[in-house]
N, C-alpha and C. Protein backbone atom coordinates (compact mmCIF):
# COMPACT_ATOMS: atom_id res chain seq x y z
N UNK A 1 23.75 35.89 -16.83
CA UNK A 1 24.94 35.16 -16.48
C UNK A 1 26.14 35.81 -17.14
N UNK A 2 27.20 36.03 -16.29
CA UNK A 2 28.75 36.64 -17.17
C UNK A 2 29.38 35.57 -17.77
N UNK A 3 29.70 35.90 -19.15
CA UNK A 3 30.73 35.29 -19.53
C UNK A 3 32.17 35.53 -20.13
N UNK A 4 33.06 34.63 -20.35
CA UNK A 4 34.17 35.04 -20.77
C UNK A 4 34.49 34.22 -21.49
N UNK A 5 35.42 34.57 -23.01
CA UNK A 5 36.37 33.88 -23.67
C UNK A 5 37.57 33.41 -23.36
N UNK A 6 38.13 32.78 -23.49
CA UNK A 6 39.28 31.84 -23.26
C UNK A 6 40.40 31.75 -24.75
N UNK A 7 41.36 32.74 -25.19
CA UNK A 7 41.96 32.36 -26.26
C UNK A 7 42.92 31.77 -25.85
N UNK A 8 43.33 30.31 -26.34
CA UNK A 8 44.27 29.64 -25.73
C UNK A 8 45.10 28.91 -27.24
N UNK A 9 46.38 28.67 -26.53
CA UNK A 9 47.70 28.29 -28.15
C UNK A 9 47.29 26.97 -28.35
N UNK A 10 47.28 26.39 -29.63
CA UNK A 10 47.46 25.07 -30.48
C UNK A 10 48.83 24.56 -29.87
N UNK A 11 49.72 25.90 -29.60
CA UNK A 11 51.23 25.43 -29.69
C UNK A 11 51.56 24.75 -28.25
N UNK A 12 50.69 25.05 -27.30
CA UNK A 12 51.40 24.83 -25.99
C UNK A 12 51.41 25.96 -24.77
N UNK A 13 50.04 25.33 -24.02
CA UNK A 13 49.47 26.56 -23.28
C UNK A 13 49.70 26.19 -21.81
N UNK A 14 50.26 26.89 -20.53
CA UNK A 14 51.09 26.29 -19.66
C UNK A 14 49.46 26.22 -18.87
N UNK A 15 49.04 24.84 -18.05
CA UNK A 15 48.68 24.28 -17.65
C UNK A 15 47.80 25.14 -16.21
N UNK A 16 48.72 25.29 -15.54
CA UNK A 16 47.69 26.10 -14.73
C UNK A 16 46.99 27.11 -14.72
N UNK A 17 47.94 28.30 -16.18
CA UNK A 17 47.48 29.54 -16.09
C UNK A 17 46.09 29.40 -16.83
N UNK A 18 45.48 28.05 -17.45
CA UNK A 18 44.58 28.10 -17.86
C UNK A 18 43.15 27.40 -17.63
N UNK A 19 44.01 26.27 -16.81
CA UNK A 19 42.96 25.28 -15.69
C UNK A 19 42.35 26.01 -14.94
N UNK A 20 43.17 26.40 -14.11
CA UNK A 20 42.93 27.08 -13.08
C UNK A 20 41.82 28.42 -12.86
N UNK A 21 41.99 29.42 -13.89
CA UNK A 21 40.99 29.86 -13.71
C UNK A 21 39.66 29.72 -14.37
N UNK A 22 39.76 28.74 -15.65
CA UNK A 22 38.95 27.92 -16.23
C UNK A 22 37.61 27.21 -15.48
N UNK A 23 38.49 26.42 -14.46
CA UNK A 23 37.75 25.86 -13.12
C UNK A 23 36.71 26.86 -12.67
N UNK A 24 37.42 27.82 -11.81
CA UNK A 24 37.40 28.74 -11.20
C UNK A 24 36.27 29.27 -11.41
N UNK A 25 36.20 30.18 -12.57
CA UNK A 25 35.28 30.66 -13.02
C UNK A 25 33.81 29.98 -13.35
N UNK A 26 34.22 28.83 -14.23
CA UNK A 26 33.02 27.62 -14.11
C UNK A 26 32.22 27.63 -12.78
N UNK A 27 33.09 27.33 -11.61
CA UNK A 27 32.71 26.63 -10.54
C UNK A 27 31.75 28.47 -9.87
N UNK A 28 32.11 29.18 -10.43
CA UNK A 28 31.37 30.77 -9.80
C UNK A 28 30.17 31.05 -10.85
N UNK A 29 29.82 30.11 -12.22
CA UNK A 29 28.69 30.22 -12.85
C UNK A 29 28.59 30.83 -13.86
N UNK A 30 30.42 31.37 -14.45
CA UNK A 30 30.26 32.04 -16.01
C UNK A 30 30.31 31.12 -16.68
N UNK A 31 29.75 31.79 -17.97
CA UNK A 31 29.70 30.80 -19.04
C UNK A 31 31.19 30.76 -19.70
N UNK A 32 31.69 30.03 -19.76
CA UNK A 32 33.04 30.09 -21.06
C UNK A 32 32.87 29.29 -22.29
N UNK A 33 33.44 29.58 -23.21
CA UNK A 33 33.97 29.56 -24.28
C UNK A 33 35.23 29.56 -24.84
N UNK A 34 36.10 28.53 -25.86
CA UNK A 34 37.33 28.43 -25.88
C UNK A 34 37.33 28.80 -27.40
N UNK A 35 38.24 29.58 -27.87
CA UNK A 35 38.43 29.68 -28.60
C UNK A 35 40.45 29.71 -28.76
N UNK A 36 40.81 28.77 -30.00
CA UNK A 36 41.87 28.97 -30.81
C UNK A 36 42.29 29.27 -32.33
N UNK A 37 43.53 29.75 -32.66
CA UNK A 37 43.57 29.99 -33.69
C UNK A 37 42.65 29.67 -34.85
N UNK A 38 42.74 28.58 -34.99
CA UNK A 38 42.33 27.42 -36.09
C UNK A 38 41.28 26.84 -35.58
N UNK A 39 40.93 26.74 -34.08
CA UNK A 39 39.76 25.63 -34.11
C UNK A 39 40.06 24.72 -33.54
N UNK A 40 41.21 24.08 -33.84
CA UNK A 40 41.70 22.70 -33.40
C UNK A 40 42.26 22.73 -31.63
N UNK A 41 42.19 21.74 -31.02
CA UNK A 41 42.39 21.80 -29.76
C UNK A 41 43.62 21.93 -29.63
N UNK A 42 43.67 22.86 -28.19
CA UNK A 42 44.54 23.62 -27.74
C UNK A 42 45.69 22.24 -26.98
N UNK A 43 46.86 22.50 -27.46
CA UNK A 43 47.81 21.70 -27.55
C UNK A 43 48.60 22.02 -25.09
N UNK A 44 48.53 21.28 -24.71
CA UNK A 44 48.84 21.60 -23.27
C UNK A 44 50.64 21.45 -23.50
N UNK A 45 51.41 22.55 -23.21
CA UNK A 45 52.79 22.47 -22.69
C UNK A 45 52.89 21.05 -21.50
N UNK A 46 54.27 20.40 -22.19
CA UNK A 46 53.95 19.08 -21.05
C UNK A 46 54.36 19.66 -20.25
N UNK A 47 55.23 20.34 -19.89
CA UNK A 47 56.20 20.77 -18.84
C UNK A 47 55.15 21.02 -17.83
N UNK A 48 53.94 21.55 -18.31
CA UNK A 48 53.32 22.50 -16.99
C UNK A 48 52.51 21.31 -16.54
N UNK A 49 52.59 19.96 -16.75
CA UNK A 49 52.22 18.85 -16.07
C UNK A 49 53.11 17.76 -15.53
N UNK A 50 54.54 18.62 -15.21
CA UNK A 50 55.22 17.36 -14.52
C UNK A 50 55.19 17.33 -13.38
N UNK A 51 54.82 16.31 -12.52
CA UNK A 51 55.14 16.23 -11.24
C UNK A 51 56.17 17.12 -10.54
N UNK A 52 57.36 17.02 -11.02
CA UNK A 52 58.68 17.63 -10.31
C UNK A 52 58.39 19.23 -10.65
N UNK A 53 57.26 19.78 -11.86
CA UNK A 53 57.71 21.20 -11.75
C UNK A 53 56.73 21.36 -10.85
N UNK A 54 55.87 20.92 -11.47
CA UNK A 54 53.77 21.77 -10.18
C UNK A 54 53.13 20.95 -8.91
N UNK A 55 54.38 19.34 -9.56
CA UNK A 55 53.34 18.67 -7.94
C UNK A 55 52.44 18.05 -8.60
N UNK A 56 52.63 16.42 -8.00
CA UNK A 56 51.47 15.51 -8.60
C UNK A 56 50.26 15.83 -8.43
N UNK A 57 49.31 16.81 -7.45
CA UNK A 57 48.19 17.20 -7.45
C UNK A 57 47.55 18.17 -8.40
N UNK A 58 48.38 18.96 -8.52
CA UNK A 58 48.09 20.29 -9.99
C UNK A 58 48.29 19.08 -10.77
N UNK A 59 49.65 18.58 -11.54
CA UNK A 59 49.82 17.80 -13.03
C UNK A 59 48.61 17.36 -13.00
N UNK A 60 47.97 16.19 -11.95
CA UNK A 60 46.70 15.42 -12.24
C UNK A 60 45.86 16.15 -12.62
N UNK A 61 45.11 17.05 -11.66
CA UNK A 61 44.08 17.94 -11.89
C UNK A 61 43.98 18.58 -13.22
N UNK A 62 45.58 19.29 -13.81
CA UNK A 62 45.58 19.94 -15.12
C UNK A 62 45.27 19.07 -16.10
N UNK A 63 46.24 18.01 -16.36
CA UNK A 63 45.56 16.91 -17.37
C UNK A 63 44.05 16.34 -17.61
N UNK A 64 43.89 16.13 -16.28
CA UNK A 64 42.22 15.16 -16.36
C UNK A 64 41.32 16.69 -16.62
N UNK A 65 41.73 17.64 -16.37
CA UNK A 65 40.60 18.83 -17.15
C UNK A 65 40.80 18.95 -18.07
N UNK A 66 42.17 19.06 -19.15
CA UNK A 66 42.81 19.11 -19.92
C UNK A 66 42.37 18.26 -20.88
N UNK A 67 41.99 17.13 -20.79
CA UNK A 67 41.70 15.67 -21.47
C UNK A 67 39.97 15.60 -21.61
N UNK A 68 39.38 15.79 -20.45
CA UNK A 68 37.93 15.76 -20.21
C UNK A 68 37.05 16.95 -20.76
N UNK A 69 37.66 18.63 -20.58
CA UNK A 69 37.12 19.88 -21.04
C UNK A 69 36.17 19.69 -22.64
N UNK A 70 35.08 19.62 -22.27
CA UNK A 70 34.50 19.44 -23.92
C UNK A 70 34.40 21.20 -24.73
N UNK A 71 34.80 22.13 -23.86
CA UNK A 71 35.28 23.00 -24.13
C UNK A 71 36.53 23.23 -24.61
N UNK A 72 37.70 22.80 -24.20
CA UNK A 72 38.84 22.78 -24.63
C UNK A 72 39.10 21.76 -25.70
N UNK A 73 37.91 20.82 -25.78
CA UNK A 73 38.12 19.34 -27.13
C UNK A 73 37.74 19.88 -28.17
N UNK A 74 36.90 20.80 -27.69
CA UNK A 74 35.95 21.90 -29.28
C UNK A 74 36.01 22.94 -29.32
N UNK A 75 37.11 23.80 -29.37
CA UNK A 75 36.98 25.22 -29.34
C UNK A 75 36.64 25.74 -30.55
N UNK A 76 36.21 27.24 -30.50
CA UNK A 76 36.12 27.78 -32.09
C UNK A 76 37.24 28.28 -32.72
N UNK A 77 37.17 29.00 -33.77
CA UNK A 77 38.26 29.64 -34.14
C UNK A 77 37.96 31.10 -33.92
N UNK A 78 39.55 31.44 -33.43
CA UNK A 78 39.26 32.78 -33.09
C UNK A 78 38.52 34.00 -34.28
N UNK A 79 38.23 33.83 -35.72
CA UNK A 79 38.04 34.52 -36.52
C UNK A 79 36.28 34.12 -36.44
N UNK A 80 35.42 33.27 -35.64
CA UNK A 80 33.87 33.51 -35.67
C UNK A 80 33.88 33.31 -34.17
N UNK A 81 34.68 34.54 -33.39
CA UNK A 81 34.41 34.71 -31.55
C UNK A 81 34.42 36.57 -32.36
N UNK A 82 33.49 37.05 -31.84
CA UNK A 82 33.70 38.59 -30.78
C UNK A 82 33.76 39.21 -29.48
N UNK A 83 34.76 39.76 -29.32
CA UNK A 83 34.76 40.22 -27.95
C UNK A 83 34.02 40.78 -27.19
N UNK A 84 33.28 41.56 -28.31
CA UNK A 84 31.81 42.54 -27.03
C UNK A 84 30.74 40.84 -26.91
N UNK A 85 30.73 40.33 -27.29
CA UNK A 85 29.99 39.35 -27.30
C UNK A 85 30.48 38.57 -25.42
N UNK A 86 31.63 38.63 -24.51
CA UNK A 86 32.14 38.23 -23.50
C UNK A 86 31.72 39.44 -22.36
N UNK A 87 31.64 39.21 -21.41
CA UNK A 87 32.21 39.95 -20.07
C UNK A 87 33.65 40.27 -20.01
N UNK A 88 33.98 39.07 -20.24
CA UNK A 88 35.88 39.19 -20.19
C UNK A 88 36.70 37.82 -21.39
N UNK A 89 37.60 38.70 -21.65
CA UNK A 89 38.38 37.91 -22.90
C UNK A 89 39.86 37.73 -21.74
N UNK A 90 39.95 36.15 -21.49
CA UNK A 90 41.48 35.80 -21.11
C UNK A 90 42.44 34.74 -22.42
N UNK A 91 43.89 35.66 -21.83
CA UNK A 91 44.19 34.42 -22.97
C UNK A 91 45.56 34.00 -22.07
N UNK A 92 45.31 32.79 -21.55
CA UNK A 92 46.07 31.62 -20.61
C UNK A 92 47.66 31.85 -21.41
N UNK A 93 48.66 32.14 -20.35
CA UNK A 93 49.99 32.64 -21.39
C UNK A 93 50.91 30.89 -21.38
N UNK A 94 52.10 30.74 -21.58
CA UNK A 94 52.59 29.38 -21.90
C UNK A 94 53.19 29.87 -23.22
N UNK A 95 54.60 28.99 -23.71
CA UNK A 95 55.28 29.09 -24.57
C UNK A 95 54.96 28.96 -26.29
N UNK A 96 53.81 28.42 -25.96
CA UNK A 96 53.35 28.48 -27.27
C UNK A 96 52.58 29.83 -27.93
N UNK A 97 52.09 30.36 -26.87
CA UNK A 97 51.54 31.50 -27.12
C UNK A 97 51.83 32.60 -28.18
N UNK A 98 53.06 32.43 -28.01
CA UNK A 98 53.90 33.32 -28.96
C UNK A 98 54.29 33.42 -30.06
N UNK A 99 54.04 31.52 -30.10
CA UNK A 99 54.03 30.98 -31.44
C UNK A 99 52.66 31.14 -32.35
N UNK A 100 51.47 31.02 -31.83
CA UNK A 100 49.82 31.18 -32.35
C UNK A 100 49.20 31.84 -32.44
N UNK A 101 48.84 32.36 -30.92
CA UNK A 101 48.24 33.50 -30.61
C UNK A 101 48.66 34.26 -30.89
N UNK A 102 49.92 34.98 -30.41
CA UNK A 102 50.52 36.28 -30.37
C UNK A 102 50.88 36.57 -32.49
N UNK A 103 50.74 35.59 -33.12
CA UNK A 103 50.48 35.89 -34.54
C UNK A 103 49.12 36.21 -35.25
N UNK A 104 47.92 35.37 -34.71
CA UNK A 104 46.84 35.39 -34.70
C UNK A 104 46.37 36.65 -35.28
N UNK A 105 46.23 37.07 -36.52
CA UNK A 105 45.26 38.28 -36.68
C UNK A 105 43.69 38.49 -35.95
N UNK A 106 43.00 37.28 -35.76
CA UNK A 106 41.85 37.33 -35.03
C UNK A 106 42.05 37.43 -33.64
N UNK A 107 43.07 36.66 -33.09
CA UNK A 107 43.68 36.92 -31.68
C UNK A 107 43.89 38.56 -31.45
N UNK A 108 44.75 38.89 -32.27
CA UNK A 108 44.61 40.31 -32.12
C UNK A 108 44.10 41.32 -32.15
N UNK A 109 43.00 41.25 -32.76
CA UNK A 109 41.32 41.55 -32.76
C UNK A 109 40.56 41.57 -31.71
N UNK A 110 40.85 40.61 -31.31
CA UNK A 110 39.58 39.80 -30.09
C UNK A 110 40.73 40.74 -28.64
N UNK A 111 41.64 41.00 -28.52
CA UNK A 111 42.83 41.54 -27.98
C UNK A 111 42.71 43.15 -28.11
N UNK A 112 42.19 43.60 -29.22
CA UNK A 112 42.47 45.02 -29.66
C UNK A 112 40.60 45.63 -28.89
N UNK A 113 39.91 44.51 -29.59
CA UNK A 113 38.02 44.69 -28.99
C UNK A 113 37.97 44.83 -27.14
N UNK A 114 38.52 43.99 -26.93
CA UNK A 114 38.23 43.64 -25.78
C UNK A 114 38.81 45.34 -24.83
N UNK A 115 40.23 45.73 -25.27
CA UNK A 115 40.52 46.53 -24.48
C UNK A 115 39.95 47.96 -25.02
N UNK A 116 39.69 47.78 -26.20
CA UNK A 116 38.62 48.93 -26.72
C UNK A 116 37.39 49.34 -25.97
N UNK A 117 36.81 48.06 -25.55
CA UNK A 117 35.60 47.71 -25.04
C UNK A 117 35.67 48.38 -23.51
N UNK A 118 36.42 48.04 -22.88
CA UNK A 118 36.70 48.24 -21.16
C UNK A 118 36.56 50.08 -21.26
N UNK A 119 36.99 50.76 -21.93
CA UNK A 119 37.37 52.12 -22.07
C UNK A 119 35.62 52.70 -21.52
């Protein structure tokens, strides 16, 4: 079975770019795994669930995965994930990103492995 990691922000991770293929992938039979900075669950940007920006059908859908994901309720911390350990490492972008991830020494690791790895 393929799988992939998921590094996603504490700070605020925009909603579809991470539902969506979250779903996606699930629903095609990889295994995922979430991993954040710290461990602690990944904080959802509200914005990327308002009606007026994505449409009451995405907001719903993003939240109730968002809320329900026992993957996204328990992620690890990015410092006990390795990247050769995945098929594929995504990391869902959103404004927080920049704030967590994109500081993340293990993020950047798991970031530096992964494209090491593809070579």
């Amino acid at each position: 079975m393929s799988s992939a990691l998921f590094v996603v922000s504490e700070e605020g991770y925009w909603g579809e770019e991470c539902i969506e293929p979250l779903t996606t992938l699930t629903d095609a039979g990889v295994d995922i795994e979430v991993a954040t900075p710290s461990g602690a669950p990944p904080v959802l940007d509200e914005r990327s669930v308002d009606p007026d920006e994505v449409g009451e059908e995405t907001a719903a859908e993003v939240r109730s995965v968002h809320e329900n994901d026992e993957r996204l309720n328990d992620p690890s911390p990015t410092a006990q994930v390795d990247a050769v350990d995945y098929d594929a490492v995504v990391f869902p972008g959103g404004h927080g990103t920049e704030w967590d991830v994109n500081q993340d020494r293990d993020a950047r690791r798991l970031l530096r492995d992964a494209v090491a790895d593809g070579d």
